[in-house]
C-alpha atoms as a PDB file:
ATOM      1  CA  UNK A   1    -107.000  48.371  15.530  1.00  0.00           C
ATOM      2  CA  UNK A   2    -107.405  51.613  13.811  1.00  0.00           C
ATOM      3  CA  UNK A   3    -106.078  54.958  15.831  1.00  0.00           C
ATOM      4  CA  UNK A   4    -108.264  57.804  16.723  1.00  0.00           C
ATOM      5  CA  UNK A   5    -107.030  59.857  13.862  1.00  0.00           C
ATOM      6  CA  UNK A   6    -107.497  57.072  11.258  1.00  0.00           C
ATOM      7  CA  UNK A   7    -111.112  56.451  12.542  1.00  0.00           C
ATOM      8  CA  UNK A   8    -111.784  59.996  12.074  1.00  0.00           C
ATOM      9  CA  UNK A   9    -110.581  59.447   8.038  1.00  0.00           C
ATOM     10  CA  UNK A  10    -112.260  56.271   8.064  1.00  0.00           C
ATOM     11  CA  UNK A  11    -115.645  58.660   8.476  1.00  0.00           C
ATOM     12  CA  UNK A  12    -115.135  60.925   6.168  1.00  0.00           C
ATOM     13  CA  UNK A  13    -113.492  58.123   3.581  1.00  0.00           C
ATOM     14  CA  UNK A  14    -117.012  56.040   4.374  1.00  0.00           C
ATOM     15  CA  UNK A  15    -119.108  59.831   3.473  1.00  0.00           C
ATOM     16  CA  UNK A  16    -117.851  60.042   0.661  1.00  0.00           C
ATOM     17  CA  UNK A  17    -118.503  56.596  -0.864  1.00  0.00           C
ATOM     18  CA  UNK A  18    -121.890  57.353   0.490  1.00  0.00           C
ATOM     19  CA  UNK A  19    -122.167  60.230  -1.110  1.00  0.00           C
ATOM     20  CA  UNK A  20    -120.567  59.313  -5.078  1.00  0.00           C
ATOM     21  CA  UNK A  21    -119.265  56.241  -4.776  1.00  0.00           C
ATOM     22  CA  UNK A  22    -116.749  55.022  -7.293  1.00  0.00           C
ATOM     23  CA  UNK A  23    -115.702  59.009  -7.973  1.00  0.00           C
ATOM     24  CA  UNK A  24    -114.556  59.117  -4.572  1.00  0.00           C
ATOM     25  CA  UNK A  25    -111.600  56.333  -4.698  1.00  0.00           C
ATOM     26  CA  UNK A  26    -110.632  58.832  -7.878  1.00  0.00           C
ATOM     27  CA  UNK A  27    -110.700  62.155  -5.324  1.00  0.00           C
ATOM     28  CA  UNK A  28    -109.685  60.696  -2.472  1.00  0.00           C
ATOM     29  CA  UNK A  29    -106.379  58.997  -3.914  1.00  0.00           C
ATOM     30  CA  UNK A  30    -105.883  62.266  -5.839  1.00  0.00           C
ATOM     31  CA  UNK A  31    -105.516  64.085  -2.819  1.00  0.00           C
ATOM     32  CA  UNK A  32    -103.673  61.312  -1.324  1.00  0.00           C
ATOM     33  CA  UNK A  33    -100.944  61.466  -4.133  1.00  0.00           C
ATOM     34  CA  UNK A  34    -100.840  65.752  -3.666  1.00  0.00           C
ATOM     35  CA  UNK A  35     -98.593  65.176  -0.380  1.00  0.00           C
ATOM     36  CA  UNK A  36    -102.121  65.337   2.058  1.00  0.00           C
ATOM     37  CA  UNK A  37    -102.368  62.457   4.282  1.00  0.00           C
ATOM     38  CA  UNK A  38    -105.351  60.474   3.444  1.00  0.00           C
ATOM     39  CA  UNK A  39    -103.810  57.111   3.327  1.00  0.00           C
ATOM     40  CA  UNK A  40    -104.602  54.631   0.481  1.00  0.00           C
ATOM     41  CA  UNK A  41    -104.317  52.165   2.954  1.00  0.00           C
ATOM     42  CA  UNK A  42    -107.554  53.216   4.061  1.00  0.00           C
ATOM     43  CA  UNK A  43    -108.980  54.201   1.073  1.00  0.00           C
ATOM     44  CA  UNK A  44    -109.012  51.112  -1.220  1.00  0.00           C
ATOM     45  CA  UNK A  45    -109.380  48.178   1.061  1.00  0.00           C
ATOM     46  CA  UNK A  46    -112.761  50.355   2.447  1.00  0.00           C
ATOM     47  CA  UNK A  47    -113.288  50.237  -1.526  1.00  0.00           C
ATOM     48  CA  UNK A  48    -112.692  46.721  -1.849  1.00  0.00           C
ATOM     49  CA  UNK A  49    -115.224  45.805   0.616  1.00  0.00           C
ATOM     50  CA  UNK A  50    -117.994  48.753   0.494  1.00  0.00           C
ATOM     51  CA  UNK A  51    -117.972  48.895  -3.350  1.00  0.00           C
ATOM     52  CA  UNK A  52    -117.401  45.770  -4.315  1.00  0.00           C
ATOM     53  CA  UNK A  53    -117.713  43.011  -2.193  1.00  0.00           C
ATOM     54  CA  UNK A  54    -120.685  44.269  -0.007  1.00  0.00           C
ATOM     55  CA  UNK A  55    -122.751  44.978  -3.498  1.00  0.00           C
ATOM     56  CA  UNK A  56    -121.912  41.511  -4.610  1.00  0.00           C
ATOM     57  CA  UNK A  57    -119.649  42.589  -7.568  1.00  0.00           C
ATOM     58  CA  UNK A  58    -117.478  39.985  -8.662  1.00  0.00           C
ATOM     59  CA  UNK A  59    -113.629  40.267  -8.141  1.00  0.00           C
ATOM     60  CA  UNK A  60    -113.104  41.021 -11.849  1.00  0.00           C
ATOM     61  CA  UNK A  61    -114.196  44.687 -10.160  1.00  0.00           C
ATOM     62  CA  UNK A  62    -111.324  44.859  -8.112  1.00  0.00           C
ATOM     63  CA  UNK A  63    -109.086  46.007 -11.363  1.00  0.00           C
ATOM     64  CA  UNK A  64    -111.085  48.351 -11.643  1.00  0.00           C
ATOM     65  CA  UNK A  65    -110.843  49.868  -8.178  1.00  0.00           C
ATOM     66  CA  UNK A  66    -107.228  49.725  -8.914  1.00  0.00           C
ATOM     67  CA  UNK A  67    -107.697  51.453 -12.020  1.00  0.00           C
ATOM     68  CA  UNK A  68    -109.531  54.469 -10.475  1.00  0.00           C
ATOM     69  CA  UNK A  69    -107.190  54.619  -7.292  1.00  0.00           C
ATOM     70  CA  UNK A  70    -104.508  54.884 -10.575  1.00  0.00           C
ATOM     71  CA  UNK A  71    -106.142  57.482 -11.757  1.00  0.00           C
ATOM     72  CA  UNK A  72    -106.732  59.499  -8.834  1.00  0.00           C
ATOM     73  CA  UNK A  73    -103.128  58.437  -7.896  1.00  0.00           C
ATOM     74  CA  UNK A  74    -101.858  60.103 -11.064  1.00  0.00           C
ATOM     75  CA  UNK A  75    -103.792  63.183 -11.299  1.00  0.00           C
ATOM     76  CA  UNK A  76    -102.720  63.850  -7.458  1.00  0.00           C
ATOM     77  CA  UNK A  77     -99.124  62.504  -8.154  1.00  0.00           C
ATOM     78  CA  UNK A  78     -99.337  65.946 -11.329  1.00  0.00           C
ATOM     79  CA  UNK A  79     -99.880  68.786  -8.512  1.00  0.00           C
ATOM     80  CA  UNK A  80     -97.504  67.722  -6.792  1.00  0.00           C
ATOM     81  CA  UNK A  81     -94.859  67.296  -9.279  1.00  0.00           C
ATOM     82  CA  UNK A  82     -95.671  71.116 -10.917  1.00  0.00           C
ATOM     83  CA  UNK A  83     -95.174  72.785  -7.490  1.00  0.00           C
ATOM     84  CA  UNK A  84     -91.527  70.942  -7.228  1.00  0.00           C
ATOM     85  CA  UNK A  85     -90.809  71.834 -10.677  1.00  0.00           C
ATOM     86  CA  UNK A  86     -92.197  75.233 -10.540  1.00  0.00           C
ATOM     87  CA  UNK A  87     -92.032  76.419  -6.932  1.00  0.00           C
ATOM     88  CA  UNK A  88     -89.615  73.607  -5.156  1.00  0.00           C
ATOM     89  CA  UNK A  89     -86.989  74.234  -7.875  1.00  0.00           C
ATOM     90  CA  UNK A  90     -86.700  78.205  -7.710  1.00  0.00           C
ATOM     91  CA  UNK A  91     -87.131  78.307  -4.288  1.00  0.00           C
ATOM     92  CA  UNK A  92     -84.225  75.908  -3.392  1.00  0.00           C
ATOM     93  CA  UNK A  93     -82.244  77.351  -6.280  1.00  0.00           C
ATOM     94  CA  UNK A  94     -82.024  80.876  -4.458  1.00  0.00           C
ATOM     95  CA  UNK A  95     -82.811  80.234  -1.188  1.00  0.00           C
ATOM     96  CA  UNK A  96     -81.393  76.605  -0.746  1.00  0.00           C
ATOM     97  CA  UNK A  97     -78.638  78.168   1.529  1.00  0.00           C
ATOM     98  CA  UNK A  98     -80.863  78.772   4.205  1.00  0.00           C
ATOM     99  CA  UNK A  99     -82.428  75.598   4.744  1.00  0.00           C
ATOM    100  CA  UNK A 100     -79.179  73.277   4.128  1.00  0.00           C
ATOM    101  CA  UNK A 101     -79.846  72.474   0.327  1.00  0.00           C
ATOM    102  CA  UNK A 102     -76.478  73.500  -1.772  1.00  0.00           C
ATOM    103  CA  UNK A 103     -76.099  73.401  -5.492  1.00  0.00           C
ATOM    104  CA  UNK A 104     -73.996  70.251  -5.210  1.00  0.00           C
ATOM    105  CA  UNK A 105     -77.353  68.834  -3.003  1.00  0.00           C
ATOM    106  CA  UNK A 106     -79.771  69.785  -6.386  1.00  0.00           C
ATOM    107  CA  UNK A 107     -77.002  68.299  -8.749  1.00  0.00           C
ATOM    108  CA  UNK A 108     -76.541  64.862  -6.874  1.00  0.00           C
ATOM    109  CA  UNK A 109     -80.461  64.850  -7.093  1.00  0.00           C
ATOM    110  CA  UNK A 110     -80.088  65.732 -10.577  1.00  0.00           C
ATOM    111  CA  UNK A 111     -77.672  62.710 -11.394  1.00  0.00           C
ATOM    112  CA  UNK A 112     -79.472  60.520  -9.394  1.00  0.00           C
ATOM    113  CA  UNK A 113     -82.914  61.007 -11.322  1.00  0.00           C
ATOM    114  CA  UNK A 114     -81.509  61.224 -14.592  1.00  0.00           C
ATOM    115  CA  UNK A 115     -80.332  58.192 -13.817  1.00  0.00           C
ATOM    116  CA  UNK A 116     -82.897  56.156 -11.614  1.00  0.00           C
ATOM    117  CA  UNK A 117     -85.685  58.688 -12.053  1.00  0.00           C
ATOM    118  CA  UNK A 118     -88.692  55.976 -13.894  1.00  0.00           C
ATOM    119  CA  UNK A 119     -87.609  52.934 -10.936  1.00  0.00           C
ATOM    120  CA  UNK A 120     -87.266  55.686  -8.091  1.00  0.00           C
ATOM    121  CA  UNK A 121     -90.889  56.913  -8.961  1.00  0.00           C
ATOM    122  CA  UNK A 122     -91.948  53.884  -9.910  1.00  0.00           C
ATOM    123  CA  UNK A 123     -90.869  51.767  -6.367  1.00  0.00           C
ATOM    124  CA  UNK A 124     -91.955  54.860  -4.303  1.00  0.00           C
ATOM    125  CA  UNK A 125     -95.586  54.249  -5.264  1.00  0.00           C
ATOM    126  CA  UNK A 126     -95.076  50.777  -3.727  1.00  0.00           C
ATOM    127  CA  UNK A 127     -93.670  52.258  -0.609  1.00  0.00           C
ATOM    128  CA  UNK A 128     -95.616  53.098   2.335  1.00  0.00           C
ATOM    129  CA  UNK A 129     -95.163  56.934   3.187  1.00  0.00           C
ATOM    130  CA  UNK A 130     -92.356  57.252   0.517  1.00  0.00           C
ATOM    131  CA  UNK A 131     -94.954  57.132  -2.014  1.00  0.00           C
ATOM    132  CA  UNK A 132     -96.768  59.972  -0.976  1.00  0.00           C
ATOM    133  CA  UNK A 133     -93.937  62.312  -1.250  1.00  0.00           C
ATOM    134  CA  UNK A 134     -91.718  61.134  -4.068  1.00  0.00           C
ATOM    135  CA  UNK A 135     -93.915  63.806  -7.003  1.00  0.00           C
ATOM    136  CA  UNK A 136     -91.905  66.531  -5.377  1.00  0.00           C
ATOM    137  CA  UNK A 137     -88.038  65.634  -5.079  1.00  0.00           C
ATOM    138  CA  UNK A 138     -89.014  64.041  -9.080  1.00  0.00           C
ATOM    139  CA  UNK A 139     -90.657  67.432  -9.799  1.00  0.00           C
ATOM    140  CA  UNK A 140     -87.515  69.544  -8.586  1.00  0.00           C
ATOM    141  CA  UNK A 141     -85.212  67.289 -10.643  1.00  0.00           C
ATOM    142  CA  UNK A 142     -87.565  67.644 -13.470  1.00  0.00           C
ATOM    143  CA  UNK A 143     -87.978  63.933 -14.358  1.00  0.00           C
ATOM    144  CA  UNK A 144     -89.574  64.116 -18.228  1.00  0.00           C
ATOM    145  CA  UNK A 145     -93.495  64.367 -17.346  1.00  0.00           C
ATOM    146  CA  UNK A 146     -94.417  61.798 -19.534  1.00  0.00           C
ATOM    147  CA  UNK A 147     -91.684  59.235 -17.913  1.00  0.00           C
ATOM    148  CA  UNK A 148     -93.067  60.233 -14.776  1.00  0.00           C
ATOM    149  CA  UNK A 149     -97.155  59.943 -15.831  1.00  0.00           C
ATOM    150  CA  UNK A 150     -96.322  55.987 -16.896  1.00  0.00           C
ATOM    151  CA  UNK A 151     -94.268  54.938 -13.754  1.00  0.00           C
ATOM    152  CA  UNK A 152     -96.576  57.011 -11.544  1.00  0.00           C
ATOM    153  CA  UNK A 153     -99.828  55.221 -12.887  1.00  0.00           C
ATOM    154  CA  UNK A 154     -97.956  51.536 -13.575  1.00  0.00           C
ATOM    155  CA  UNK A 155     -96.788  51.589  -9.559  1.00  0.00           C
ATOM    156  CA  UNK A 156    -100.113  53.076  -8.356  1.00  0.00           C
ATOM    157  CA  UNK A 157    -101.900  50.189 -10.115  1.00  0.00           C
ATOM    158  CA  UNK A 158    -100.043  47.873  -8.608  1.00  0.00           C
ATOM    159  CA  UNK A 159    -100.692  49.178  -5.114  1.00  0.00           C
ATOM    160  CA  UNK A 160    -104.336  50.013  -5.389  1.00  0.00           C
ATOM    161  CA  UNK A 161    -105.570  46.808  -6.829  1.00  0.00           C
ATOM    162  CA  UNK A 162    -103.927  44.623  -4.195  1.00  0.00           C
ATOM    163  CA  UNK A 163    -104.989  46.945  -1.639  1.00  0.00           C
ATOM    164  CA  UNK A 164    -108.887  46.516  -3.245  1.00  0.00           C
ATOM    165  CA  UNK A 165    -107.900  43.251  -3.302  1.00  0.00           C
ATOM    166  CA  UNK A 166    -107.426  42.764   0.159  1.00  0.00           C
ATOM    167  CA  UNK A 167    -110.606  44.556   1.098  1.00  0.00           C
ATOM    168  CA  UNK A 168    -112.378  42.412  -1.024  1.00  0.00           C
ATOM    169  CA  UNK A 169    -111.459  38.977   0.731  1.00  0.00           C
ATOM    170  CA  UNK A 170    -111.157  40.116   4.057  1.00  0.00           C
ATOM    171  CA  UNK A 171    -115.082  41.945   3.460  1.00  0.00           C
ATOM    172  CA  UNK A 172    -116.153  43.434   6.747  1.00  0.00           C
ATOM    173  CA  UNK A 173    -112.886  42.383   8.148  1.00  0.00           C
ATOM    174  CA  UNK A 174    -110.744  44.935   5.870  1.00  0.00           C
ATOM    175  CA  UNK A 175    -109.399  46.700   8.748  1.00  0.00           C
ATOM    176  CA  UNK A 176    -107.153  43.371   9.419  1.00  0.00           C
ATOM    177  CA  UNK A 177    -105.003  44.760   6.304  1.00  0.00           C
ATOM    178  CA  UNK A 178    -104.637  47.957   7.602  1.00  0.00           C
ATOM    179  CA  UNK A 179    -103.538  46.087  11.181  1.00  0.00           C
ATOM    180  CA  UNK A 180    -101.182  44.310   9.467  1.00  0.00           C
ATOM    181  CA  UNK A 181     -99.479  47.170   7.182  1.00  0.00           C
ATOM    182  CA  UNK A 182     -99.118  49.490  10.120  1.00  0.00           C
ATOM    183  CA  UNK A 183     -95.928  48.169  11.197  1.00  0.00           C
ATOM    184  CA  UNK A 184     -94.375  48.871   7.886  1.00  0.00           C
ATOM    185  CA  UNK A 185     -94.753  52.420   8.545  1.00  0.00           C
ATOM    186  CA  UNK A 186     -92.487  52.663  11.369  1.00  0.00           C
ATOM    187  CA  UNK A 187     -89.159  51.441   9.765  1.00  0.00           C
ATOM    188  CA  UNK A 188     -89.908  53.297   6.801  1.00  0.00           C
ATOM    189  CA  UNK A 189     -90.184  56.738   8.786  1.00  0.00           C
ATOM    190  CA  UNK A 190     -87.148  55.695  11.043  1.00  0.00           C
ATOM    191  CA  UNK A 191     -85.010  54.901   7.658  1.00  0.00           C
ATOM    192  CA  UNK A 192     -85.974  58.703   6.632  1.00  0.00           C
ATOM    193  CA  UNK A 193     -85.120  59.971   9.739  1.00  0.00           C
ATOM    194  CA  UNK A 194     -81.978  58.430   9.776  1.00  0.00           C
ATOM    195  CA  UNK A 195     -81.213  59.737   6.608  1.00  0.00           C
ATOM    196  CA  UNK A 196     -82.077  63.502   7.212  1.00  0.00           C
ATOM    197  CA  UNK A 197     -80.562  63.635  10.455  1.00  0.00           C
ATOM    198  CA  UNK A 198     -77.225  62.337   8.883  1.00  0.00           C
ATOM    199  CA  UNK A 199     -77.924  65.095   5.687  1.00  0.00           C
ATOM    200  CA  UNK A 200     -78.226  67.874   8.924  1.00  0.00           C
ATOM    201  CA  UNK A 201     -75.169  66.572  10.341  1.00  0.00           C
ATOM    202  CA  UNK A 202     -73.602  66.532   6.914  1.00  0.00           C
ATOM    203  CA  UNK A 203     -74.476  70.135   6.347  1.00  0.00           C
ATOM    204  CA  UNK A 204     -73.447  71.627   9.474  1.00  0.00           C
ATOM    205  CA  UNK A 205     -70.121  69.601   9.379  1.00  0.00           C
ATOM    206  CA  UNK A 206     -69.676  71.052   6.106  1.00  0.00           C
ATOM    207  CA  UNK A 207     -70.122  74.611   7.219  1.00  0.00           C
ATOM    208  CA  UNK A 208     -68.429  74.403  10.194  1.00  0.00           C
ATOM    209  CA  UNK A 209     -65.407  73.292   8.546  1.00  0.00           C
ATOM    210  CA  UNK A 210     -65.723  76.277   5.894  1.00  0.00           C
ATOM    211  CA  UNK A 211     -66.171  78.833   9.061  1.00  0.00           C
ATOM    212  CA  UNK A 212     -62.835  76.995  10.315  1.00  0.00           C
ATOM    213  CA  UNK A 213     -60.741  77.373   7.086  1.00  0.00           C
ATOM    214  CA  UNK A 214     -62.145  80.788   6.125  1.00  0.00           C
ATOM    215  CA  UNK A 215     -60.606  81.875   9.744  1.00  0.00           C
ATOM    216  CA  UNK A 216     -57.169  83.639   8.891  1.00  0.00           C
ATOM    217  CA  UNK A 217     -54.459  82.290  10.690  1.00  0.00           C
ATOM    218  CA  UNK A 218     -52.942  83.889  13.848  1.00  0.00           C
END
């Protein structure tokens, strides 16, 4: 059963399909993929069932619902990288110090990208929540745009067509899949709260101990 919020999405999500149709899954997961929360999980199985299934397209159209949610995905996934790389970057680079983000922080972010950067962009689009955020942290660490562009599109592919997919066999029932995904949602956000509490913790430890050593001694 869909929340209160998600029904109110669900409206405008349907308004728009009634309005354009097939331009919407490409504006809708764009702004999606830009960090706003209009979840594709919403978005393409309504797609699956409203513009496919319900007009009596075959399932051959459900790749291409998966290539427009791509698209969309992609084009979304591009703001979102540019302010990281262009205003997430400075910003944390000279004022990093006030909201817990060192040097050493940006470097190990650095390394890890360098390193992981195409798989950790690629997996977050097949992540619940995760994938709606990972553009920025690749943007700061300035993963090579086209590396990014491929692995963006190639995951978000993968997600929107089985999520059209879903909608399409399920038909008027396509809220089931969104029933059933929900609980994936919570273990995801309690894995990244676990994690930024800890990097608080981390932090303050950290500074704490400098305060300590910096005292002089009596």
């Amino acid at each position: 059963m869909l929340s209160g919020i998600e029904n109110s999405l669900l409206d405008f999500i349907t308004g728009v399909y009634n309005a354009v149709g097939w331009p919407g899954v490409i504006f809708m997961m764009a702004i999606e993929s830009a960090a706003i929360p209009l979840p594709s999980e919403l978005i393409m199985p309504l797609a699956g069932w409203k513009l496919i299934e319900a007009k009596g397209h075959g399932v051959e159209w459900v790749l291409l619902a998966g290539f427009y949610g791509a698209v969309g995905n992609t084009v979304g996934s591009w703001i979102a990288y540019y302010a990281g790389r262009y205003g997430g970057r400075p910003f944390a680079e000279k004022y990093g110090k006030y909201i817990l983000v060192s040097r050493h922080d940006l470097d190990l972010a650095d390394r890890f990208f360098n390193r992981w950067g195409k798989w950790a962009v690629f997996g977050g689009r097949l992540l619940p929540v995760v994938r709606t955020f990972i553009s920025v942290p690749a943007g700061i660490s300035r993963v090579p745009i086209g590396e990014f562009t491929a692995y963006t599109f190639a995951g978000a592919f993968i997600w929107s067509t089985g999520l059209a997919y879903g909608g399409y066999k399920l038909g008027k029932n396509w809220e089931d899949l969104r029933t059933a995904m929900k609980p994936l949602d919570y273990p995801i956000a309690a894995v990244i709260l676990v994690v930024l509490v800890w990097y608080v913790v981390r932090h303050v430890r950290r500074a704490w101990g400098d305060d300590t050593s910096a005292k002089p001694a009596s």
